[in-house]
C-alpha atoms as a PDB file:
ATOM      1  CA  UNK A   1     -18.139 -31.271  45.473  1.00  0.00           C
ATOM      2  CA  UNK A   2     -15.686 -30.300  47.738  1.00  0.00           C
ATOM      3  CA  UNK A   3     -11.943 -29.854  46.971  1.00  0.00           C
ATOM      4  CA  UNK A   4     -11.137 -32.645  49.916  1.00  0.00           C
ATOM      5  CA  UNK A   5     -13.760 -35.431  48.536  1.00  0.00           C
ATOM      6  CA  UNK A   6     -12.196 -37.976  46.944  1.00  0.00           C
ATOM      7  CA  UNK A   7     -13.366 -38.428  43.359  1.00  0.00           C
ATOM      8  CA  UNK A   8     -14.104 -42.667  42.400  1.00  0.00           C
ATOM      9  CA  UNK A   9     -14.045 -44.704  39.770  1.00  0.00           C
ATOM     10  CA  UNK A  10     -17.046 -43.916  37.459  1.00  0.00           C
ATOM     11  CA  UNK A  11     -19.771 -46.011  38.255  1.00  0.00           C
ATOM     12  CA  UNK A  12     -23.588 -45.447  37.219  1.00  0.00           C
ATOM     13  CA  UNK A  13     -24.922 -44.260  40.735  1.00  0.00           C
ATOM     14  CA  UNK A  14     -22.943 -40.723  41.126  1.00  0.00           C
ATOM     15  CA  UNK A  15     -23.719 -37.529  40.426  1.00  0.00           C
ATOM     16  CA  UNK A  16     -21.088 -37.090  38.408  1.00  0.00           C
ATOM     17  CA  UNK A  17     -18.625 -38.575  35.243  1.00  0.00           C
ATOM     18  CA  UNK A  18     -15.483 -37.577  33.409  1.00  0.00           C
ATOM     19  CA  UNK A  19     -13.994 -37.461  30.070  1.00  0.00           C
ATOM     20  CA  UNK A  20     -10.923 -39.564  28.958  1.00  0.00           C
ATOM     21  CA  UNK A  21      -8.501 -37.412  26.823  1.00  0.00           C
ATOM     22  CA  UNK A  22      -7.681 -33.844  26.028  1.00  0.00           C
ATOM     23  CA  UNK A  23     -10.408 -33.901  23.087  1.00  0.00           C
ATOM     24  CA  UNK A  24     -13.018 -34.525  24.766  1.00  0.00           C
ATOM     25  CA  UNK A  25     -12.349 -32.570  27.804  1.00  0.00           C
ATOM     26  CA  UNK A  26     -12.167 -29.955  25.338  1.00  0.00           C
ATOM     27  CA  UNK A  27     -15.602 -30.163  24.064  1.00  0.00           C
ATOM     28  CA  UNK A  28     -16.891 -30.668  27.355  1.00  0.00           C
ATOM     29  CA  UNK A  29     -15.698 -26.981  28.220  1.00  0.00           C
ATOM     30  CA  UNK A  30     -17.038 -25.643  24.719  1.00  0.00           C
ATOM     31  CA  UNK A  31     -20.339 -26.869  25.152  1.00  0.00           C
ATOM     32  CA  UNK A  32     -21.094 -27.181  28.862  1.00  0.00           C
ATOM     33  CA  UNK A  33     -18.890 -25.053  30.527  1.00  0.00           C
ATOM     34  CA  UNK A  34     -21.716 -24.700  33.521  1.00  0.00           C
ATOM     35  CA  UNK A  35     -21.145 -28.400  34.122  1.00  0.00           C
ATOM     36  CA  UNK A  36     -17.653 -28.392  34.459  1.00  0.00           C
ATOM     37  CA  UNK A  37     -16.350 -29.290  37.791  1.00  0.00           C
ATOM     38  CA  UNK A  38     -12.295 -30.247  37.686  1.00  0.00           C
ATOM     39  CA  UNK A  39      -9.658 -30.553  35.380  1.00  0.00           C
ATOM     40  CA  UNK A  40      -7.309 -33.539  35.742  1.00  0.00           C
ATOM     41  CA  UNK A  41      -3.665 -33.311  33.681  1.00  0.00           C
ATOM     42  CA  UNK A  42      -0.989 -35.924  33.677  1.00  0.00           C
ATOM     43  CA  UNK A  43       2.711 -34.080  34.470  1.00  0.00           C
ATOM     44  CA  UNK A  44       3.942 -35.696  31.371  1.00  0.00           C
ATOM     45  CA  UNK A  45       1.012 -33.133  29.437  1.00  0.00           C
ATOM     46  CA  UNK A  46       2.142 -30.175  30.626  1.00  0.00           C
ATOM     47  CA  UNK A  47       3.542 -27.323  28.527  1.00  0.00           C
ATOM     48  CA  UNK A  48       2.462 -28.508  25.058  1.00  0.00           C
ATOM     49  CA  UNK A  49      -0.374 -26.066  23.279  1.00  0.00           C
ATOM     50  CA  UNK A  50      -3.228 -27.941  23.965  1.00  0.00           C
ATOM     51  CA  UNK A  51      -2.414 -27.713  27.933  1.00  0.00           C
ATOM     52  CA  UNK A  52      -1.830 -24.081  27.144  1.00  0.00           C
ATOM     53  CA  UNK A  53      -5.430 -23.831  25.391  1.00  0.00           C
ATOM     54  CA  UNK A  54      -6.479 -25.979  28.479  1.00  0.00           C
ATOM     55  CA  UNK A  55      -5.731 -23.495  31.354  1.00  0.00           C
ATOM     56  CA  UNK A  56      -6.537 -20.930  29.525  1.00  0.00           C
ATOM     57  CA  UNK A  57     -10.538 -22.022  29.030  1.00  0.00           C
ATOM     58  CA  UNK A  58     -10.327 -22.974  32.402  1.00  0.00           C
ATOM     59  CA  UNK A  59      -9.403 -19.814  33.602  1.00  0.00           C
ATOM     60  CA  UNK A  60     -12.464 -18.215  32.197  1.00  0.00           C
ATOM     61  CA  UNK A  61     -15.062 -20.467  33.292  1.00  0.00           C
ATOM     62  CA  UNK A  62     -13.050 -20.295  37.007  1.00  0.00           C
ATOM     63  CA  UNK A  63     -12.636 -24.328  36.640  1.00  0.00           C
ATOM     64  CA  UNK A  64      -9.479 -25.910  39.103  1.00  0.00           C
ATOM     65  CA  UNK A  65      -6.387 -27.636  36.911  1.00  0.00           C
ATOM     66  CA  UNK A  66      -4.786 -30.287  39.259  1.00  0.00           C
ATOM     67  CA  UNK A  67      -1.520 -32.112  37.921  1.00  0.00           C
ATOM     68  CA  UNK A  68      -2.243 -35.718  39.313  1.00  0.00           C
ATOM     69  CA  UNK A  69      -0.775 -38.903  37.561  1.00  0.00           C
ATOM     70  CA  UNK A  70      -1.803 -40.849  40.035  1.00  0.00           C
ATOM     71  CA  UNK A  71      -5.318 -39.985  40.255  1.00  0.00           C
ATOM     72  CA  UNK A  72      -5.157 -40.176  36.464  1.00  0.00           C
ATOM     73  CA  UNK A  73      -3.732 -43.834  36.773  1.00  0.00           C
ATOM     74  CA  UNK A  74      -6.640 -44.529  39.285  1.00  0.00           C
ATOM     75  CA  UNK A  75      -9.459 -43.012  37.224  1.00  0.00           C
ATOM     76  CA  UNK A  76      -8.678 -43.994  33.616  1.00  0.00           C
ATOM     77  CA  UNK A  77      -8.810 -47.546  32.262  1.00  0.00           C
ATOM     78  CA  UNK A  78      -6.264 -47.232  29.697  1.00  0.00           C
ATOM     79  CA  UNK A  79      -2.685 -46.519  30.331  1.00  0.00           C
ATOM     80  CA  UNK A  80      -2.674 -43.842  27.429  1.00  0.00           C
ATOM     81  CA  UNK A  81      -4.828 -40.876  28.806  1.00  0.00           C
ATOM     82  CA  UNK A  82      -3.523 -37.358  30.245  1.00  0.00           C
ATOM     83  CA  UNK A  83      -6.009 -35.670  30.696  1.00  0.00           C
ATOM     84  CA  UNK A  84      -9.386 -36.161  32.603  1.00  0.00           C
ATOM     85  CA  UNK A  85     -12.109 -33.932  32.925  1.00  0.00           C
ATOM     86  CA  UNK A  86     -15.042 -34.206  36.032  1.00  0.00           C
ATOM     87  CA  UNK A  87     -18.749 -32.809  34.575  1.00  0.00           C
ATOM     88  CA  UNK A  88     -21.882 -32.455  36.837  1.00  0.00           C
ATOM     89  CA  UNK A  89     -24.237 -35.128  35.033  1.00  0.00           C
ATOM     90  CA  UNK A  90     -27.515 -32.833  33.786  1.00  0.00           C
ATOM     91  CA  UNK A  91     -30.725 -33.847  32.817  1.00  0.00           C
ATOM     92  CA  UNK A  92     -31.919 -32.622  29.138  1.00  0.00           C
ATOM     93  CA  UNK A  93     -35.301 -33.095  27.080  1.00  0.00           C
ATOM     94  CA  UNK A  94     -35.358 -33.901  23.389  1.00  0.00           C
ATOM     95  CA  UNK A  95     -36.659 -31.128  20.795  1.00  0.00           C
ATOM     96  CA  UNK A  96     -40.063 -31.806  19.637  1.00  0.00           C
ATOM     97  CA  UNK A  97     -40.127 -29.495  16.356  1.00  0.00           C
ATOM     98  CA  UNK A  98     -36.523 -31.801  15.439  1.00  0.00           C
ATOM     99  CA  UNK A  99     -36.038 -35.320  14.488  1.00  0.00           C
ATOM    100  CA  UNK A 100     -35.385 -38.199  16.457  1.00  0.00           C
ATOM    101  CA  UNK A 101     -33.320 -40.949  16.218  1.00  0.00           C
ATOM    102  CA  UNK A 102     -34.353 -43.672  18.890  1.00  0.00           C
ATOM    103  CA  UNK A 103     -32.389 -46.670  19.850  1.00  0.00           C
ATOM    104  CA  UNK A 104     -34.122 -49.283  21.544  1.00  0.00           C
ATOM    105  CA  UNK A 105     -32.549 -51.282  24.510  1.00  0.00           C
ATOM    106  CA  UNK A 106     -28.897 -50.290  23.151  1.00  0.00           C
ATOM    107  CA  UNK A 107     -26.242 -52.539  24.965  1.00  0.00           C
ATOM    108  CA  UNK A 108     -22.996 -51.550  23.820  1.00  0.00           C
ATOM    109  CA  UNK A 109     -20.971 -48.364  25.419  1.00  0.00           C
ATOM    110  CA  UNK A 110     -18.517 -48.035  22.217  1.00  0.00           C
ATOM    111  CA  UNK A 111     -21.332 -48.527  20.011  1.00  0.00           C
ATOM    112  CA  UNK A 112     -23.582 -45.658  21.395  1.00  0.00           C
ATOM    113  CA  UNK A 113     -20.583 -43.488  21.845  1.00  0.00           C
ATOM    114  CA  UNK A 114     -20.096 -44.130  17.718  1.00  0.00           C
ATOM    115  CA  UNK A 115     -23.432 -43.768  17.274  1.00  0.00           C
ATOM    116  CA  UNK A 116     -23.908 -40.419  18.851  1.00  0.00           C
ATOM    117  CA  UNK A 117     -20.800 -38.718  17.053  1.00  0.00           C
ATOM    118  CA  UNK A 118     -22.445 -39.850  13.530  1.00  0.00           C
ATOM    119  CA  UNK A 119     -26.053 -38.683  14.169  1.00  0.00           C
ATOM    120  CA  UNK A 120     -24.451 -35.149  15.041  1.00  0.00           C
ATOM    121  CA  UNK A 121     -22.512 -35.433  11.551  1.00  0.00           C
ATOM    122  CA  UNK A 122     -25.529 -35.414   9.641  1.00  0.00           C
ATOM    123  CA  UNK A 123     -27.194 -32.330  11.852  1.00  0.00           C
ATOM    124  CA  UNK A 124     -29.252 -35.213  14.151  1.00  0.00           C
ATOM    125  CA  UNK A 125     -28.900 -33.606  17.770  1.00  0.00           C
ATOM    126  CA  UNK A 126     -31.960 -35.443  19.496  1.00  0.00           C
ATOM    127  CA  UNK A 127     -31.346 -39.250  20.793  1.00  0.00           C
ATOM    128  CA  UNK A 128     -34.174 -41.162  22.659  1.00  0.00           C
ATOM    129  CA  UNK A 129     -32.690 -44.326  24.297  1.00  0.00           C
ATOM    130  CA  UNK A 130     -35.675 -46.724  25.469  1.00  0.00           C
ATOM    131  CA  UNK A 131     -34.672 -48.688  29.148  1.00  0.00           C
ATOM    132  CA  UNK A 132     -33.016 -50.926  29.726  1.00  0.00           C
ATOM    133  CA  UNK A 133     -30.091 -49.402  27.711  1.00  0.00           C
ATOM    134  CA  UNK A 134     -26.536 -48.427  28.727  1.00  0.00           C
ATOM    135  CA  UNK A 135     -25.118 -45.503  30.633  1.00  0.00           C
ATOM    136  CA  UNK A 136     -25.079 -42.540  28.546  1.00  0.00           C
ATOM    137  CA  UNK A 137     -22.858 -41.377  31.378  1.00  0.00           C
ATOM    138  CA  UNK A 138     -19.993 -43.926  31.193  1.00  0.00           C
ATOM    139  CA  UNK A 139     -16.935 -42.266  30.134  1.00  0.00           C
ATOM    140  CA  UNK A 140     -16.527 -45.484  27.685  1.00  0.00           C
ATOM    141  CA  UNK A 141     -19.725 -43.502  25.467  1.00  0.00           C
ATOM    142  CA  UNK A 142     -18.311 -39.977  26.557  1.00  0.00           C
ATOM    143  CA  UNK A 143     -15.082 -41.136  25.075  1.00  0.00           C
ATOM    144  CA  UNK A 144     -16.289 -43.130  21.632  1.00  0.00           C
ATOM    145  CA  UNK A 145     -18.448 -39.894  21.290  1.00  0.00           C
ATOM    146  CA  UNK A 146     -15.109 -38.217  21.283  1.00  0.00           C
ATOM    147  CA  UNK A 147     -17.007 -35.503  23.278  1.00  0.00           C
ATOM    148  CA  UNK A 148     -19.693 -35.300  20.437  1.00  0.00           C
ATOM    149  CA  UNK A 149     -22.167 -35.995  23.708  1.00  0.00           C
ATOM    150  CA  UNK A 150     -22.386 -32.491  24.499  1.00  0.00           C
ATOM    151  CA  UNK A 151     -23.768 -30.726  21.760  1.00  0.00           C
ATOM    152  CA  UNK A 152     -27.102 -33.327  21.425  1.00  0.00           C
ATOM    153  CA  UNK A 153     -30.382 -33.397  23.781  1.00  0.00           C
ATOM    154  CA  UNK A 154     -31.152 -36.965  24.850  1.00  0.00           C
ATOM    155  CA  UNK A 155     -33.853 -38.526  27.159  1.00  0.00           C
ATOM    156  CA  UNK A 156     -34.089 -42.151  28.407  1.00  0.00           C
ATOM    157  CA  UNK A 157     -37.845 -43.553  28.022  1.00  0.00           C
ATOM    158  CA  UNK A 158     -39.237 -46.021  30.339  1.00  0.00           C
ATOM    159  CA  UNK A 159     -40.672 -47.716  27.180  1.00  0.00           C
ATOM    160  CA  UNK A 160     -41.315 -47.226  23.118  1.00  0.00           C
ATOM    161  CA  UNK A 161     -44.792 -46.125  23.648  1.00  0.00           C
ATOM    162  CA  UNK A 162     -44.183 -43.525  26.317  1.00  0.00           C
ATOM    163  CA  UNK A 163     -41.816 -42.094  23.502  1.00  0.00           C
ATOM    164  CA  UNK A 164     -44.485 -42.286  21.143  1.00  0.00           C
ATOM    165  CA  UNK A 165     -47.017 -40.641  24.022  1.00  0.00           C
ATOM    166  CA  UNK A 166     -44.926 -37.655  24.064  1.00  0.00           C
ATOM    167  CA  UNK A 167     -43.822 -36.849  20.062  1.00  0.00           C
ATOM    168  CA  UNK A 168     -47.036 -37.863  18.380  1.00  0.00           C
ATOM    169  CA  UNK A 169     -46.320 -35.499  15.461  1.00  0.00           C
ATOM    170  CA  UNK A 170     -43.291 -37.438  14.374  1.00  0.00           C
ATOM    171  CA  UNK A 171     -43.393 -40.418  11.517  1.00  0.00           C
ATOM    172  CA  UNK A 172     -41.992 -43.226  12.547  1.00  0.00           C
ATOM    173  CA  UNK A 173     -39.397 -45.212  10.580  1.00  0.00           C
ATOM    174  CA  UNK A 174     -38.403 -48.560  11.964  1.00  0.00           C
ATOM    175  CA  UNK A 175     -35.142 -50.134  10.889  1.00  0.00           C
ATOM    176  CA  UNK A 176     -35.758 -53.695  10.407  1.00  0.00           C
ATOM    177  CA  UNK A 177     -33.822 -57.009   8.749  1.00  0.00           C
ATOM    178  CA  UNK A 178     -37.549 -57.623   7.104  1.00  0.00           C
ATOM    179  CA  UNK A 179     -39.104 -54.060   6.709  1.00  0.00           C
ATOM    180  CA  UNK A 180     -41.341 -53.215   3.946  1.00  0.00           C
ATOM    181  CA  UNK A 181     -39.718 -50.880   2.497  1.00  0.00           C
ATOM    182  CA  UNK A 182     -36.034 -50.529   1.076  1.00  0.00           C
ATOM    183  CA  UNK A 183     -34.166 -47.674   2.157  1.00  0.00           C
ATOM    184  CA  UNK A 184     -33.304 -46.894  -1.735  1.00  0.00           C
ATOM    185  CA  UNK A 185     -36.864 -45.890  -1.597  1.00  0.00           C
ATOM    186  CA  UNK A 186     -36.156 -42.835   0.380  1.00  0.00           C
ATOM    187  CA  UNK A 187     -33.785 -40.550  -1.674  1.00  0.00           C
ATOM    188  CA  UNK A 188     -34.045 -37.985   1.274  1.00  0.00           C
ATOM    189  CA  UNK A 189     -36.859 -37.294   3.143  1.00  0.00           C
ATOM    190  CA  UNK A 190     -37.959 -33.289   3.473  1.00  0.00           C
ATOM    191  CA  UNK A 191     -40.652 -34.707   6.751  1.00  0.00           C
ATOM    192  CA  UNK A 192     -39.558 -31.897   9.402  1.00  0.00           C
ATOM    193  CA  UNK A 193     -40.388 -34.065  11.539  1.00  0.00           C
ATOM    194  CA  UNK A 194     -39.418 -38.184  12.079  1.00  0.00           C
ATOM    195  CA  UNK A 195     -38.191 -40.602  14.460  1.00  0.00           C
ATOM    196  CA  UNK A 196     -35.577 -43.329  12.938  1.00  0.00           C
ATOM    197  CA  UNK A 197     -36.112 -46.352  15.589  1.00  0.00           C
ATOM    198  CA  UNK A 198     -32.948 -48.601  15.328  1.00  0.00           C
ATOM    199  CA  UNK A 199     -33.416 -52.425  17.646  1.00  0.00           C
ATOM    200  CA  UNK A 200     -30.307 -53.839  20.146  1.00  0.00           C
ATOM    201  CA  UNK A 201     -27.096 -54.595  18.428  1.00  0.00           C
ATOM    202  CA  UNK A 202     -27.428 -58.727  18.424  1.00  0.00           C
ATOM    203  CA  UNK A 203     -31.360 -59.011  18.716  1.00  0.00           C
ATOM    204  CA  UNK A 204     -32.655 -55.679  16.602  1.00  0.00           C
ATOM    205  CA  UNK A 205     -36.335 -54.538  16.701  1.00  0.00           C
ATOM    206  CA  UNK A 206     -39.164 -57.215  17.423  1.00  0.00           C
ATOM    207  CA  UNK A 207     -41.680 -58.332  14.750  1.00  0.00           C
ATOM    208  CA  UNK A 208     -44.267 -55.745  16.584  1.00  0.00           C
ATOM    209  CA  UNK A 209     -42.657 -52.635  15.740  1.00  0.00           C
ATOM    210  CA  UNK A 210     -43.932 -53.656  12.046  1.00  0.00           C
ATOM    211  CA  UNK A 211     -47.215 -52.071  13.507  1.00  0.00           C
ATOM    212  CA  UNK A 212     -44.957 -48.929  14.034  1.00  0.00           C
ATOM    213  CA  UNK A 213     -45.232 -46.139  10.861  1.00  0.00           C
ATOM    214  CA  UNK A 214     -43.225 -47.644   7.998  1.00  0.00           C
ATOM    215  CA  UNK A 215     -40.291 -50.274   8.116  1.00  0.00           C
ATOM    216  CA  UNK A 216     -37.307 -50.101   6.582  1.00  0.00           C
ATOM    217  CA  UNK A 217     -34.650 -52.509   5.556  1.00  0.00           C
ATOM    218  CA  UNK A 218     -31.183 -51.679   3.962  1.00  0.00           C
ATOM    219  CA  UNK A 219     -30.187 -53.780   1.361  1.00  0.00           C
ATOM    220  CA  UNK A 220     -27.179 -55.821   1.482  1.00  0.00           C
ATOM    221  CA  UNK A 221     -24.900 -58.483   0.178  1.00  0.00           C
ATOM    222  CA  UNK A 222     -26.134 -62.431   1.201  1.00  0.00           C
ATOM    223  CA  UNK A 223     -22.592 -63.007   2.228  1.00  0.00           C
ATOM    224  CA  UNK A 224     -23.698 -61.505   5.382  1.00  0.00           C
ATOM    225  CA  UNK A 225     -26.282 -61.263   7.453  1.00  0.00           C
ATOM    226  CA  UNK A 226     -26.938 -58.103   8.810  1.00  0.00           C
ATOM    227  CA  UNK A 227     -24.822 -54.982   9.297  1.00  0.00           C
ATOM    228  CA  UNK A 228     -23.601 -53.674  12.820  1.00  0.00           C
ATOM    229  CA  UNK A 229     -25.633 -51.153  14.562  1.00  0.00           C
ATOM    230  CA  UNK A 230     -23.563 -47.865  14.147  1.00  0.00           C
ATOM    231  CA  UNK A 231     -22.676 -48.767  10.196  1.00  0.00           C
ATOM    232  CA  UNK A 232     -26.700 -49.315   9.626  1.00  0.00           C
ATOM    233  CA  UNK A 233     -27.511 -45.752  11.312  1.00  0.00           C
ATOM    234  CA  UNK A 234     -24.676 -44.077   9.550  1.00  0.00           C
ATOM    235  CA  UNK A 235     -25.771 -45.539   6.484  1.00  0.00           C
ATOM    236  CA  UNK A 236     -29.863 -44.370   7.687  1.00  0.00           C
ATOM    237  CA  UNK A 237     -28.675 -41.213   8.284  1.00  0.00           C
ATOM    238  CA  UNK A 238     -26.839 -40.246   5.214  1.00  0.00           C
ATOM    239  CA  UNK A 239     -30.061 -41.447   2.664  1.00  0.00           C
ATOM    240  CA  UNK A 240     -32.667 -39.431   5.277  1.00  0.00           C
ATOM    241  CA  UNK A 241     -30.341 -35.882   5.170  1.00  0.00           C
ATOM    242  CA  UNK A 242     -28.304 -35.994   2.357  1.00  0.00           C
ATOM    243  CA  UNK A 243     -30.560 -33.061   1.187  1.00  0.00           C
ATOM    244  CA  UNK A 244     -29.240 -31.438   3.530  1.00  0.00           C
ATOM    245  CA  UNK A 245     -25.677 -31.277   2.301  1.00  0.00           C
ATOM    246  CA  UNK A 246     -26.191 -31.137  -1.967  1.00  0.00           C
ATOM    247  CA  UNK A 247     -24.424 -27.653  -1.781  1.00  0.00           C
ATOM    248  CA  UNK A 248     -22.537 -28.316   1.352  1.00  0.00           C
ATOM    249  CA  UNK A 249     -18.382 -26.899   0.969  1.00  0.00           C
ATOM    250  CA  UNK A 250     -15.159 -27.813   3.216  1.00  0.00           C
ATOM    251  CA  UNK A 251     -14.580 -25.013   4.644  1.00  0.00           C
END
């Protein structure tokens, strides 16, 4: 990308995207400073530390700062962000000696931006989306991620049983309003290696992924009737690695 091409609004069919906000931004530079392209700060930004801390990882990786509140104003939804930063998009594989979580036909961009942060909390760093799902990409899910996107692997799969095709060492646990099983039953799970398949926020998983390893349902009050997508894999998540974390210490 040249310095004279004018950047657009995000939209699903370029080769690049952009974080919203100086967090993000900042993670982007942490974790994929290769893909870094631009930096993009509001006038009103400059001088504080994080600006400082800013220019200064920019200057390493040899990345342009521009002072723009008008491309800013063009590029960002909200009225509330200073900084902006441009990333090459990259293509990435999931880990096949790691666990999986899988979302199938995912529709929301907050959602999976929510979604992503809380698998990385609990060590999770491998996401399979199954098509048609939403735009990894969109700086809505970079954002709601709070930059949390670059430190996972994920892969889109044209369907559930190409996913299956390619990890067929992994157990599968579907997440289901009728599964079999209750996720009480699983007081952590020492499996190396599993795949927790989660359905679309208003329509969940079909009755055929019954036929897929073991389902699971978590238990919950009548006064509702189900739980929203990123609460149910936060709550997944904590029962399958909480193993992980019995001598765990704030640091």
């Amino acid at each position: 990308m040249t310095e004279n091409q004018k950047l657009k609004k995000y939209n699903k069919n370029l080769n690049y995207s952009y974080t919203l906000g100086a967090f993000p931004t900042i993670e982007l530079i942490n974790a994929k400073p290769d893909m870094v392209l631009k930096v993009i700060v509001s006038a009103s930004f400059v001088d504080n530390d994080v600006y400082i801390k800013l220019i200064e990882e920019c200057n390493k990786l040899n990345v342009g700062v521009q002072i723009n509140d008008k491309l800013i104003n063009r590029l960002s939804p909200k009225d509330n962000c200073y900084v902006i930063g441009l990333f090459k998009k990259y293509n990435l594989s999931l880990n096949e000696n790691k666990p999986h979580v899988v979302l199938v036909n995912p529709s929301n961009m907050g959602n999976l931006g929510t979604i992503i942060r809380t698998i990385l909390g609990f060590e999770i760093d491998n996401l399979a989306i199954i098509s048609p799902g939403v735009d990894i990409y969109d700086p809505k899910v970079v954002r709601a991620s709070m930059g949390a996107i670059f430190n996972i692997n994920f892969q889109y799969f044209n369907s559930f049983e190409d996913y299956l095709n390619s990890f067929k060492h992994h157990e599968v646990f579907t997440f289901m309003l009728d599964g079999k099983y209750s996720l009480q039953d699983f007081n952590g799970y020492n499996t190396p290696l599993y795949s927790l398949v989660f359905g679309n926020e208003s329509s969940g998983l079909d009755d055929e992924f019954q036929n897929y390893g073991k389902s699971i349902r978590i238990n919950h009050s009548e006064k509702i009737d189900s739980l929203n997508l990123p609460i149910s894999i936060g709550i997944a998540m904590y029962q399958f690695s909480k193993d992980k974390f019995c001598d765990y210490k704030v640091k």
